[in-house]
C-alpha atoms as a PDB file:
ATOM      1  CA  UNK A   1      25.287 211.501 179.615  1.00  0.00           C
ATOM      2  CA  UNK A   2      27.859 214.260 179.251  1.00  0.00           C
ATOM      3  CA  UNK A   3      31.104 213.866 180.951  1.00  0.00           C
ATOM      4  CA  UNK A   4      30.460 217.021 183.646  1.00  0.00           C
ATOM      5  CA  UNK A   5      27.230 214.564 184.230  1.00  0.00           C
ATOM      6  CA  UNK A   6      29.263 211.487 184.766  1.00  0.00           C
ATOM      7  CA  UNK A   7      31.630 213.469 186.765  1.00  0.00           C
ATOM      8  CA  UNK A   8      29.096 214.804 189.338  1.00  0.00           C
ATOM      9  CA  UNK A   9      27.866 210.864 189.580  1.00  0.00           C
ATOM     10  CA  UNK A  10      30.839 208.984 190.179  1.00  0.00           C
ATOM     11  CA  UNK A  11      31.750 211.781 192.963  1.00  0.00           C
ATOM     12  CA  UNK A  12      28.493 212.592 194.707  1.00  0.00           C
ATOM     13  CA  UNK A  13      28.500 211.353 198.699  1.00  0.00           C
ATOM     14  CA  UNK A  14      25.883 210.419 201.051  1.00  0.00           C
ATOM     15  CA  UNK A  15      24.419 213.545 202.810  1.00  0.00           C
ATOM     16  CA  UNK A  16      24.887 211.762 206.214  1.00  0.00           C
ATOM     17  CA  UNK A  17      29.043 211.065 206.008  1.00  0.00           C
ATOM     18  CA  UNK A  18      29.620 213.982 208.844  1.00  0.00           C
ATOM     19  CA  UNK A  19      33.137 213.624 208.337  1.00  0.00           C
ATOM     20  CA  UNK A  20      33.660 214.135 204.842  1.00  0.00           C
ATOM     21  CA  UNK A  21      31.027 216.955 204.856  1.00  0.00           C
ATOM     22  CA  UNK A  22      32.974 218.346 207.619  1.00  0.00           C
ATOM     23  CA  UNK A  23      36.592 218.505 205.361  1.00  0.00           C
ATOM     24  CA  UNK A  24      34.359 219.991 202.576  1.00  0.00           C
ATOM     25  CA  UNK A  25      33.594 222.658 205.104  1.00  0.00           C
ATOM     26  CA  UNK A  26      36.922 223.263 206.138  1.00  0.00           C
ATOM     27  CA  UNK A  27      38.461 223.441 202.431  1.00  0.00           C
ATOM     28  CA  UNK A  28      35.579 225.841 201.642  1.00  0.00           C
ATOM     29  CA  UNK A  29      37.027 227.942 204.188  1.00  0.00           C
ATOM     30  CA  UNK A  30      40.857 227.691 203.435  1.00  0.00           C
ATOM     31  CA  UNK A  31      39.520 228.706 199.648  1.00  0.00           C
ATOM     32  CA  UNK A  32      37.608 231.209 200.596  1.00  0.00           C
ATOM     33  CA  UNK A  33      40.361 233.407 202.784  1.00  0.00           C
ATOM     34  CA  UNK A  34      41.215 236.682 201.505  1.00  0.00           C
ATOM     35  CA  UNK A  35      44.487 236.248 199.372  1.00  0.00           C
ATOM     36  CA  UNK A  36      46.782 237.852 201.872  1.00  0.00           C
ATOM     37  CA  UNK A  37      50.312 237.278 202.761  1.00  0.00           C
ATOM     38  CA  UNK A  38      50.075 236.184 206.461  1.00  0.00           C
ATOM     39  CA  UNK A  39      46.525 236.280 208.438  1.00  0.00           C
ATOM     40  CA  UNK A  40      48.600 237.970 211.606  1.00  0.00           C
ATOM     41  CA  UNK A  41      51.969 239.016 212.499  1.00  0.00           C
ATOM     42  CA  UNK A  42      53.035 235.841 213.595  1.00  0.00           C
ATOM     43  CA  UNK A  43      51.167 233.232 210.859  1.00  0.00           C
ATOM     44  CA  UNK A  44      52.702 232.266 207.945  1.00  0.00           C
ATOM     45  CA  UNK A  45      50.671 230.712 205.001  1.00  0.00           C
ATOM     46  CA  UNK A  46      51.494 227.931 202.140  1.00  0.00           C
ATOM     47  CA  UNK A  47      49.600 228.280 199.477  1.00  0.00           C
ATOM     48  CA  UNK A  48      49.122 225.499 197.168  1.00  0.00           C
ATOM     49  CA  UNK A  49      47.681 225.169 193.666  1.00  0.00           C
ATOM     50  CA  UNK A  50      44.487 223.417 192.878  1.00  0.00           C
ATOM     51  CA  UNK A  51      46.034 220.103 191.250  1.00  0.00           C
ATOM     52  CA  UNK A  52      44.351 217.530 193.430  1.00  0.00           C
ATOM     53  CA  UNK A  53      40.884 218.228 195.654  1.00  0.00           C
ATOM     54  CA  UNK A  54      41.228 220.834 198.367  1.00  0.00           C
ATOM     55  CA  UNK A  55      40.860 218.090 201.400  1.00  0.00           C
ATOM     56  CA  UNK A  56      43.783 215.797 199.525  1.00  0.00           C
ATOM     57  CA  UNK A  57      45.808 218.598 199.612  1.00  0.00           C
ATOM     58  CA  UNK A  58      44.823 219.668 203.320  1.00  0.00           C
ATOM     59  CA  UNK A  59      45.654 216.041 204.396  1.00  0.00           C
ATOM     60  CA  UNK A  60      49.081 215.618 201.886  1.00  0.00           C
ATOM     61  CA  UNK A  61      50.813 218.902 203.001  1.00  0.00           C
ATOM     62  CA  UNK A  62      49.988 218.559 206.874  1.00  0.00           C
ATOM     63  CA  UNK A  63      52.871 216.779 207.716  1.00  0.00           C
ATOM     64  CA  UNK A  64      55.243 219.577 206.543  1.00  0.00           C
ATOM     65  CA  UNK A  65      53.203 222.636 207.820  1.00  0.00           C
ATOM     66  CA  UNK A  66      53.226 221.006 211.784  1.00  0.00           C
ATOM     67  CA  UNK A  67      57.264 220.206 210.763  1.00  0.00           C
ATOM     68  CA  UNK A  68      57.724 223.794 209.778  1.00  0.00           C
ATOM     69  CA  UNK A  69      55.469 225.464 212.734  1.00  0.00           C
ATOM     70  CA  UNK A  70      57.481 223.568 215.533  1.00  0.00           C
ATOM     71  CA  UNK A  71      60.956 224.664 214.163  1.00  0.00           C
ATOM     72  CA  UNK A  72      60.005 228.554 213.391  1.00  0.00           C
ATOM     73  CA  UNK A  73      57.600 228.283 216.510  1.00  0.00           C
ATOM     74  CA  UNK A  74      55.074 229.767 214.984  1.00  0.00           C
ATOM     75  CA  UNK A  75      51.913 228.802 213.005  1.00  0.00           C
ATOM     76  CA  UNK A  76      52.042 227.762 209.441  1.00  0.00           C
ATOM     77  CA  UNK A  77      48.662 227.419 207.941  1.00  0.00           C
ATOM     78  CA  UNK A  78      47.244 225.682 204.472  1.00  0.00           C
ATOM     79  CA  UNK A  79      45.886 227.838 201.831  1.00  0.00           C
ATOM     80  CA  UNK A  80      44.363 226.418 198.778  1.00  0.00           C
ATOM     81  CA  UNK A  81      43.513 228.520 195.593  1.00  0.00           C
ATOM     82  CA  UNK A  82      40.637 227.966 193.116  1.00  0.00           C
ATOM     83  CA  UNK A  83      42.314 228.063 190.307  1.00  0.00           C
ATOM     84  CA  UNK A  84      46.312 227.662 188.723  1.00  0.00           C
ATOM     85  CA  UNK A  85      46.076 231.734 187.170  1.00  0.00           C
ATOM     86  CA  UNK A  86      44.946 233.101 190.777  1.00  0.00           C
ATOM     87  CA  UNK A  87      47.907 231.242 192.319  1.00  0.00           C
ATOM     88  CA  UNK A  88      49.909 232.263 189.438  1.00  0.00           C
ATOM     89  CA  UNK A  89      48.718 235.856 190.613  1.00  0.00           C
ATOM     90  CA  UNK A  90      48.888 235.306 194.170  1.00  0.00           C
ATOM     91  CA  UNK A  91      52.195 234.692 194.221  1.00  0.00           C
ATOM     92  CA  UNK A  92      53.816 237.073 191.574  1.00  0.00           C
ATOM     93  CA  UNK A  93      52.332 240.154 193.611  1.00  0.00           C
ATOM     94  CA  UNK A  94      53.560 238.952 196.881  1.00  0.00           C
ATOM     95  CA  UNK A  95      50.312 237.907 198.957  1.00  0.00           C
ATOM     96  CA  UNK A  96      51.866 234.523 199.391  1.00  0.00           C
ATOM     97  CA  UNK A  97      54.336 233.740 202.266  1.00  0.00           C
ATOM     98  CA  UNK A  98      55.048 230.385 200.553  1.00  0.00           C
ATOM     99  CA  UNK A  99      54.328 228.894 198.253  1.00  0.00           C
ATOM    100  CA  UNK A 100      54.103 225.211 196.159  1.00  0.00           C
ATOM    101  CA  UNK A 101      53.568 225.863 192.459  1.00  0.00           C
ATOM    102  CA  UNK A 102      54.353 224.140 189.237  1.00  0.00           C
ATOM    103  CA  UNK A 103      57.171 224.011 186.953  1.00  0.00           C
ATOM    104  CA  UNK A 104      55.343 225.810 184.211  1.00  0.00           C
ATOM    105  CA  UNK A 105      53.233 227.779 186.486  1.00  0.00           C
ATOM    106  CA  UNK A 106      56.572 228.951 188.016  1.00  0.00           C
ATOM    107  CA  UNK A 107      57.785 229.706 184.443  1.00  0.00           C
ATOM    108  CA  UNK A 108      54.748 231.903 183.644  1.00  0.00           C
ATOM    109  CA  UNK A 109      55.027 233.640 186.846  1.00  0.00           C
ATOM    110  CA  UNK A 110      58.591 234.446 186.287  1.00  0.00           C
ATOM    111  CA  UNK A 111      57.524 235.791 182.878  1.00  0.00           C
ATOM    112  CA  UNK A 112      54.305 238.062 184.437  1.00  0.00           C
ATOM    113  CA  UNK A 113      56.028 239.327 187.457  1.00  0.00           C
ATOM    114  CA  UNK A 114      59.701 238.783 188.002  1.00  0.00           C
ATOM    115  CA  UNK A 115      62.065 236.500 189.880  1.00  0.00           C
ATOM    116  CA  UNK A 116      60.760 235.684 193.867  1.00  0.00           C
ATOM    117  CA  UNK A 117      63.084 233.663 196.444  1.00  0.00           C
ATOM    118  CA  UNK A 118      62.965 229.825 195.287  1.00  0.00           C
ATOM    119  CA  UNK A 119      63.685 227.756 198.244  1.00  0.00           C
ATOM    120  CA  UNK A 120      63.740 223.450 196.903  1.00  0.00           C
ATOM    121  CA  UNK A 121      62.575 222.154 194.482  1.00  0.00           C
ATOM    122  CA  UNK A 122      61.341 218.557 194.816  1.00  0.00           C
ATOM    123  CA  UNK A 123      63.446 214.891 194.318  1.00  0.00           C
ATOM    124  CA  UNK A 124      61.753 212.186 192.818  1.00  0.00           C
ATOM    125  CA  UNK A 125      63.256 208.399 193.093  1.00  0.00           C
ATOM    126  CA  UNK A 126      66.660 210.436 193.397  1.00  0.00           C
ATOM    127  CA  UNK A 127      66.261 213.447 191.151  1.00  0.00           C
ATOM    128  CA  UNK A 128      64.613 216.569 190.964  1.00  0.00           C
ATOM    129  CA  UNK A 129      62.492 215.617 187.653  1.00  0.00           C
ATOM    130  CA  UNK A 130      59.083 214.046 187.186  1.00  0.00           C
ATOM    131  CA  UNK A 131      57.517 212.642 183.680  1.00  0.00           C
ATOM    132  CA  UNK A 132      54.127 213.477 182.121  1.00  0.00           C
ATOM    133  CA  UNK A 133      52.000 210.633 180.285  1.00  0.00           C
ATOM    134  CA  UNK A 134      49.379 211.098 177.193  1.00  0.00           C
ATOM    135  CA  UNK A 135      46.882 208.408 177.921  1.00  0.00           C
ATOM    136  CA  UNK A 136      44.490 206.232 175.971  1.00  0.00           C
ATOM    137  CA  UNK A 137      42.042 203.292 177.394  1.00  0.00           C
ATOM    138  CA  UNK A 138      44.088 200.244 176.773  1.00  0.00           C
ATOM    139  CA  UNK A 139      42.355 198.505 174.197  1.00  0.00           C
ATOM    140  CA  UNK A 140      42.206 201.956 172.079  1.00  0.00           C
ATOM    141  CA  UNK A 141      43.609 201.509 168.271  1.00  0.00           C
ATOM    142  CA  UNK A 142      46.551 204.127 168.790  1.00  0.00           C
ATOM    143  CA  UNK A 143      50.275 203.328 167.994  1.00  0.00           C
ATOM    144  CA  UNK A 144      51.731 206.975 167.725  1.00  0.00           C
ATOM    145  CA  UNK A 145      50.489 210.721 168.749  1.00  0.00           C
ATOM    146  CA  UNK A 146      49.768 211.291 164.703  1.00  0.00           C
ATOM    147  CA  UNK A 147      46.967 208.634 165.006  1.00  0.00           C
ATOM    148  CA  UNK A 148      45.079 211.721 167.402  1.00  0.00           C
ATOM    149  CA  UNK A 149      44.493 213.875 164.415  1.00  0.00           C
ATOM    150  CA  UNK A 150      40.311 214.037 164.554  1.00  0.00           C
ATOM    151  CA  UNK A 151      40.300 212.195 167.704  1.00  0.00           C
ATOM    152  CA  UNK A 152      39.506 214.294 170.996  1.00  0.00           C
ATOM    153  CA  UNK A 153      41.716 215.253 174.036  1.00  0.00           C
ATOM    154  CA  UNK A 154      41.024 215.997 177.623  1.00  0.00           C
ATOM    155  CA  UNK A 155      43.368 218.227 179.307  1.00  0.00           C
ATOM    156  CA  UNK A 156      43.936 219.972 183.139  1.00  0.00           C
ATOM    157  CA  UNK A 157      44.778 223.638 183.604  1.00  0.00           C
ATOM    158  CA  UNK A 158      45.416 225.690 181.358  1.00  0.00           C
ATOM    159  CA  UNK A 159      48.582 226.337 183.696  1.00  0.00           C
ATOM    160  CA  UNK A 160      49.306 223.373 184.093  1.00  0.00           C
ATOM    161  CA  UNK A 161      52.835 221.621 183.507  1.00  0.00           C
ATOM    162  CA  UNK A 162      51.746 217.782 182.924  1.00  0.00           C
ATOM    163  CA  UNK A 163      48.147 218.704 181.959  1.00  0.00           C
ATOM    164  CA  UNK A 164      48.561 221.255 179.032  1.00  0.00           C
ATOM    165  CA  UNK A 165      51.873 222.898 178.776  1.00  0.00           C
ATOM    166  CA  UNK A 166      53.982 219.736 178.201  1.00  0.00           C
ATOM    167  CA  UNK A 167      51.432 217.403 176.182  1.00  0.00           C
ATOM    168  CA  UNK A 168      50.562 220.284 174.011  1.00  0.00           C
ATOM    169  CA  UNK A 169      53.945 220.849 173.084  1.00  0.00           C
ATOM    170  CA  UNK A 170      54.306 217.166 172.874  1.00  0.00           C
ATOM    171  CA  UNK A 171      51.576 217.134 170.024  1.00  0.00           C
ATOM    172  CA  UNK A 172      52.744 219.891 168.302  1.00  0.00           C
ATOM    173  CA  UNK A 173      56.261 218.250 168.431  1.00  0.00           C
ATOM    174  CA  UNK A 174      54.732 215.130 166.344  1.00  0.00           C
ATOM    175  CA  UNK A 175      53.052 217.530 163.781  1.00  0.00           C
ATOM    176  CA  UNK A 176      49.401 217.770 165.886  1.00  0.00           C
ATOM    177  CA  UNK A 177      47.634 220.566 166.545  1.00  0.00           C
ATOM    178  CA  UNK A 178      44.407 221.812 168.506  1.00  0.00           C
ATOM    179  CA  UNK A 179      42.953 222.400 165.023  1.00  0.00           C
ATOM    180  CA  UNK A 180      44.005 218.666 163.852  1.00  0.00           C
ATOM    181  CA  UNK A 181      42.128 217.327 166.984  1.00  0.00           C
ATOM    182  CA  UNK A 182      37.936 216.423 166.297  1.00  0.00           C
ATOM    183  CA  UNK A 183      37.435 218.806 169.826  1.00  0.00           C
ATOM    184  CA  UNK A 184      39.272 219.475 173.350  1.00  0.00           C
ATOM    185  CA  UNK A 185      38.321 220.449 176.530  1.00  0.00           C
ATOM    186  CA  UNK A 186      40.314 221.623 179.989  1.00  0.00           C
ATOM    187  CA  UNK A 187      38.882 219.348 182.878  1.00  0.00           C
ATOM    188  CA  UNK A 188      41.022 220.966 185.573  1.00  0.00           C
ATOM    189  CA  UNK A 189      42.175 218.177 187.730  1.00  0.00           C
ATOM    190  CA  UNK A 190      44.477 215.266 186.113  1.00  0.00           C
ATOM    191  CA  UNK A 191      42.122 212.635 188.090  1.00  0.00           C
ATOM    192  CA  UNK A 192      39.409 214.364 186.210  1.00  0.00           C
ATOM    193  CA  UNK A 193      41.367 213.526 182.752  1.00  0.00           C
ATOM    194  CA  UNK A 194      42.176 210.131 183.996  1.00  0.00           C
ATOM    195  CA  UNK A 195      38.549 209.642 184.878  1.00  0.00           C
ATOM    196  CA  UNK A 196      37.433 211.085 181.167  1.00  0.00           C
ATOM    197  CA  UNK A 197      39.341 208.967 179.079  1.00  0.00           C
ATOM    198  CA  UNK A 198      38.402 206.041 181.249  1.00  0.00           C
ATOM    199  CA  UNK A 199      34.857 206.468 181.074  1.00  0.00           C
ATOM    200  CA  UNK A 200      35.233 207.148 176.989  1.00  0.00           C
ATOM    201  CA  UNK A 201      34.526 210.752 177.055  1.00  0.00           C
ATOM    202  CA  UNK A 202      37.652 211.377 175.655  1.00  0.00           C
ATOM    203  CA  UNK A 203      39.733 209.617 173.007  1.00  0.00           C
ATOM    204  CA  UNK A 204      43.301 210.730 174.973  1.00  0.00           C
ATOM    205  CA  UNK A 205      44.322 213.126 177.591  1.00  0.00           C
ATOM    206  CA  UNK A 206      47.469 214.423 179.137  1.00  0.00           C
ATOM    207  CA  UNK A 207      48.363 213.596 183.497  1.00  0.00           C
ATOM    208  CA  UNK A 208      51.444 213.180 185.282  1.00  0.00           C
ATOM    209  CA  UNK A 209      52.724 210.056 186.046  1.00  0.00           C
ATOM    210  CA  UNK A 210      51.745 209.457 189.398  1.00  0.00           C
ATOM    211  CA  UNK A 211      48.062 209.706 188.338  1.00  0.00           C
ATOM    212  CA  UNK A 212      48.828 207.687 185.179  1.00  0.00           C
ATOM    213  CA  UNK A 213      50.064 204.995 187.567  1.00  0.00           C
ATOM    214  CA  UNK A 214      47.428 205.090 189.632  1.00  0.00           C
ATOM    215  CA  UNK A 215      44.828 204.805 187.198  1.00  0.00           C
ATOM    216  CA  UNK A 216      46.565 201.908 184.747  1.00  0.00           C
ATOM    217  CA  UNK A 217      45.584 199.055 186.592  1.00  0.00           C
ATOM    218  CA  UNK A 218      41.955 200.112 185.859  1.00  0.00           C
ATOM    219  CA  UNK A 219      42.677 199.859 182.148  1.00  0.00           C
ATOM    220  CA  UNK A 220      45.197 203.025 181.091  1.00  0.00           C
ATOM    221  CA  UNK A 221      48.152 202.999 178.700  1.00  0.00           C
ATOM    222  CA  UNK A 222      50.827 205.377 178.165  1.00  0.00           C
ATOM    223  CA  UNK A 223      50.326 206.359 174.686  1.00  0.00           C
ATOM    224  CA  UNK A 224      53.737 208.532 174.357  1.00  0.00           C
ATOM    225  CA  UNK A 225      55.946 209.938 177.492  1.00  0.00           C
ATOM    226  CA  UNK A 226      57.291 213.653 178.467  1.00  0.00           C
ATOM    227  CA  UNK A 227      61.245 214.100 178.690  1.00  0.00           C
ATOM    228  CA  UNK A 228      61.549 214.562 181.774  1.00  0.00           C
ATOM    229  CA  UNK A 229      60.954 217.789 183.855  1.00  0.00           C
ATOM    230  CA  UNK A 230      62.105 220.007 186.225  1.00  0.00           C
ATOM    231  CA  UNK A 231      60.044 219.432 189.253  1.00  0.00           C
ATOM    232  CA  UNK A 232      57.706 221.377 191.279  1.00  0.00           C
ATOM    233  CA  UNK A 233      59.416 223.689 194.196  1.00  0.00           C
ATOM    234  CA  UNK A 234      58.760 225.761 197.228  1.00  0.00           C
ATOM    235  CA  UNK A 235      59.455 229.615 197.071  1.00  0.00           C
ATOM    236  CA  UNK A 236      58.566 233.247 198.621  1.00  0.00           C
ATOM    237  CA  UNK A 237      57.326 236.022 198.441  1.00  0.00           C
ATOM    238  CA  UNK A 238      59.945 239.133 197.508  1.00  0.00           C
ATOM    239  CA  UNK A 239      59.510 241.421 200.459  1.00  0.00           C
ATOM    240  CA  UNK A 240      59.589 238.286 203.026  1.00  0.00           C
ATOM    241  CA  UNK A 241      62.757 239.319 205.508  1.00  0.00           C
ATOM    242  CA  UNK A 242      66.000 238.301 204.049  1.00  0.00           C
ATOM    243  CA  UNK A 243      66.552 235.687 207.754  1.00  0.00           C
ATOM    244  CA  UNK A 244      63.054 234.477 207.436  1.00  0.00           C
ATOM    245  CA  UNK A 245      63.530 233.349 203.569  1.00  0.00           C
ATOM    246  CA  UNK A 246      67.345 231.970 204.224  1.00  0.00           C
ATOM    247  CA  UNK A 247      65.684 229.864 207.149  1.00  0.00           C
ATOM    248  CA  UNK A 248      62.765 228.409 205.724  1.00  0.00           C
ATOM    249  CA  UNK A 249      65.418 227.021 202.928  1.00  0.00           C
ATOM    250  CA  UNK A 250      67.502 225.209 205.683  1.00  0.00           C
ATOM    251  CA  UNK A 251      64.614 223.763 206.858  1.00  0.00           C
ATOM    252  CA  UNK A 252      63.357 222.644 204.052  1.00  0.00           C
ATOM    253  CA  UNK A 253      66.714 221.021 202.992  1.00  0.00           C
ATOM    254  CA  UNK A 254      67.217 219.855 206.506  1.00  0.00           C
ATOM    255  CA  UNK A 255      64.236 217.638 206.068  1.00  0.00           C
ATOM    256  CA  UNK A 256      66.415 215.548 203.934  1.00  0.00           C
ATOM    257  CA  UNK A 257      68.283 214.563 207.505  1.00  0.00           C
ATOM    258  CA  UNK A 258      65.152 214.295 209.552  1.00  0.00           C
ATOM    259  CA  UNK A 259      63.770 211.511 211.613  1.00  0.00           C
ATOM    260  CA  UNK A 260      60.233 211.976 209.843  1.00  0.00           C
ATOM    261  CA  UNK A 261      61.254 212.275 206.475  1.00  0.00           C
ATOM    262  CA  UNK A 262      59.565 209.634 205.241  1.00  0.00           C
ATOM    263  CA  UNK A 263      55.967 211.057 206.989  1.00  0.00           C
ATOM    264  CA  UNK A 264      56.709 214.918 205.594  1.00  0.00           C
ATOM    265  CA  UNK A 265      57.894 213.929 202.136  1.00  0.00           C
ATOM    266  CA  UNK A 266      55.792 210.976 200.945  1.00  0.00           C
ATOM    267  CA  UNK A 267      52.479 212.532 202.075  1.00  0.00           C
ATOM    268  CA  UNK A 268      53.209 215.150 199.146  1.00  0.00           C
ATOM    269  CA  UNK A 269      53.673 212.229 196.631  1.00  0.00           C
ATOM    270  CA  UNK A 270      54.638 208.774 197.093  1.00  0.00           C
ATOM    271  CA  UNK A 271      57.904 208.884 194.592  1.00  0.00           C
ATOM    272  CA  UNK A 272      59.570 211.761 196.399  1.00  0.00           C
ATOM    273  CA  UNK A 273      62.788 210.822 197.951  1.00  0.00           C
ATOM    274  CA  UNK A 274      64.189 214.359 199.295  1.00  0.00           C
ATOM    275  CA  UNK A 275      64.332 218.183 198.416  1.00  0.00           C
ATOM    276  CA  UNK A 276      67.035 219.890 196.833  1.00  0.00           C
ATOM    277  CA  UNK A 277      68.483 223.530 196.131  1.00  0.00           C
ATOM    278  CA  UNK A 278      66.439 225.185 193.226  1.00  0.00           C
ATOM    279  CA  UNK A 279      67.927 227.469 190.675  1.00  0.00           C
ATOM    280  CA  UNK A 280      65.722 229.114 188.449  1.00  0.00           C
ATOM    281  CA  UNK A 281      68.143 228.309 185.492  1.00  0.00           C
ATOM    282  CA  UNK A 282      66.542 224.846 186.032  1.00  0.00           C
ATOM    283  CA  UNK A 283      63.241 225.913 184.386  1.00  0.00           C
ATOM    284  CA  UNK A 284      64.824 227.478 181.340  1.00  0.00           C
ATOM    285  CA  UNK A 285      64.815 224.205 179.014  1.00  0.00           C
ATOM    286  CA  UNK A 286      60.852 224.090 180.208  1.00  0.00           C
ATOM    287  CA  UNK A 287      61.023 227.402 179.126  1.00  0.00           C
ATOM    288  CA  UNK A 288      61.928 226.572 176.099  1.00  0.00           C
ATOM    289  CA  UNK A 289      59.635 223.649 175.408  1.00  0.00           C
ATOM    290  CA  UNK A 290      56.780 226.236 175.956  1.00  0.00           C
ATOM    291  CA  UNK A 291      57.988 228.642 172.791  1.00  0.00           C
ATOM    292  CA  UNK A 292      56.977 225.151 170.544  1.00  0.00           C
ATOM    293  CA  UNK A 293      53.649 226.216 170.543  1.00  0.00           C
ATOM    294  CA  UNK A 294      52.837 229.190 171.618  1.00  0.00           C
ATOM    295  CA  UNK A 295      54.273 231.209 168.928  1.00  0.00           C
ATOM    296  CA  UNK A 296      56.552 233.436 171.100  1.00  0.00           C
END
C-alpha cells in the first residue's frame, strides 16, 4: 500500500456523519471564493494558509474573527487557500485584507512582491519564536542527521517554514543533501508527515513542534531540533486605508489585555501566550538561513 493509499484510509468518514460532511461543505466553499480583497464594502477577509485541514482552521481562527467583527462592527470572514504559493500570491498583489502567513512564506513574499503592513506577530510560552523538529519512529537506528544519507524524507510545503525551508537547511547544515537522501517527497500538511513516518512510509520527516508533540506519545522522537524562529504574524494588504491598518494592530495587541484571551489566542495553538509588535527586520536571520541551500 502506498502512503497516498494509507492516507486516504486512515482519513475516510462514514457517508452518514451530517455534521462533518456539512464542515467539508462549508470549507469547500471558503476555498473556492474568488481571491478578492473584501467580498463587499463593508467585509473584511483573513486569509489563512493551508497548514492544517480547512475545517481545523475554520474552527481555530473563529474566536478572533467574532473578536475582531464586534470591535470594527463589521464582518470579518475566514478564507482558506489551497495551497502556501497561492497565498504567497494572494497576498503580495493585495487581494488579501489580512492575512496569517508563515515566517518563510512571509520571507518569500517580501522577496516576490515588496514590503505590506505587518501588524503582530505571534508569542509562544513568552516569546515570539517557535521550534521545528526532524522526526524518526522511536525505535529507528538514527543518532545524528548524517545517518539520513540513503534514507528517505517526508516533507510539507514547499513554502513551508517548519516543513521544508528550515529542515532542509538543517540537512544541508550537517553535510546532507536531497541528492544524499535514497528519495523525498512533499506531503503538504505536517500531520500528513507525522502520519508518514509513523506508518513507515518514510524513514524521517520535518513538522513543527506542536505536531511533533502531539504525535510523540504515539511513538515519535526528535531526531535533531531547529534554532528557534521567528514566528508566524498577521499583516495587510498595501492599499488597505492607513486608520483601518493602524486599528486592526491595536486590536490585535489589545488582545493581550482582554477578558477572552485565553479563548482567541489558544484556539490558534495551544503554546501561544500573547501577540506582539512585528518588525520585518525579525525575519532577516530566517532570511538568511534560507541562502544555505538555495544557492542565492
Amino acid at each position: 500500500m502506498t502512503w497516498q493509499q494509507h492516507r486516504q484510509k486512515i482519513t475516510r468518514q462514514p457517508a452518514a456523519r451530517w455534521p462533518a460532511l456539512l464542515c467539508g461543505l462549508i470549507a469547500i466553499c471558503l476555498l473556492a471564493a474568488p481571491p478578492a480583497g473584501a467580498s463587499d464594502d463593508e467585509t473584511l477577509n483573513l486569509w489563512i494558509h493551508p497548514y492544517l485541514p480547512a475545517t481545523e482552521l475554520i474552527r481555530r481562527f473563529s474566536p478572533l474573527t467574532d473578536y475582531l467583527a464586534e470591535e470594527l462592527e463589521r464582518p470579518v470572514q475566514i478564507r482558506v487557500q489551497q495551497s502556501y504559493q497561492t497565498h504567497i500570491d494572494l497576498i503580495g498583489r493585495d487581494h488579501a485584507d489580512l492575512a496569517f502567513i508563515g515566517p518563510a512564506s512571509y520571507v518569500i513574499m517580501r522577496r516576490q512582491y515588496g514590503h505590506k503592513p505587518l501588524l503582530a506577530m505571534l508569542e509562544e510560552n513568552g516569546y515570539p519564536v517557535f521550534q521545528g523538529m526532524i522526526i524518526v519512529r522511536e525505535e529507528a537506528p538514527f543518532t545524528s542527521l548524517t545517518d539520513l544519507k540513503g534514507q528517505s524524507f517526508a516533507f510539507g510545503d514547499p513554502n513551508s517554514t517548519m516543513s521544508y525551508i528550515v529542515p532542509r537547511a538543517m540537512l544541508a547544515q550537517a553535510g546532507v543533501s536531497l541528492d544524499d537522501l535514497a528519495r523525498h517527497d512533499f506531503l503538504n500538511s505536517h500531520h500528513d508527515v507525522a502520519l508518514a513516518v509513523l506508518g513507515g512510509y518514510f524513514a524521517a520527516g520535518g513538522v513543527k513542534d506542536e505536531v511533533f508533540f502531539a504525535y510523540r506519545p504515539r511513538g515519535l522522537r526528535a531526531l535533531a531540533t531547529s534554532p528557534l524562529i521567528p514566528d508566524h504574524l498577521f499583516l495587510t494588504r498595501a492599499d488597505l486605508p492607513p486608520a483601518l491598518v493602524e486599528r486592526l494592530r491595536e486590536l490585535l495587541l489589545a488582545i493581550n489585555h482582554h477578558p477572552r484571551k485565553l479563548e482567541i489566542l489558544k484556539g490558534i495553538k495551544e503554546a501561544v501566550t500573547g501577540l506582539v509588535e512585528a518588525q520585518p527586520e525579525n525575519y532577516d536571520s530566517l532570511e538568511e538561513m534560507m541562502v544555505i541551500f538555495s544557492g542565492d
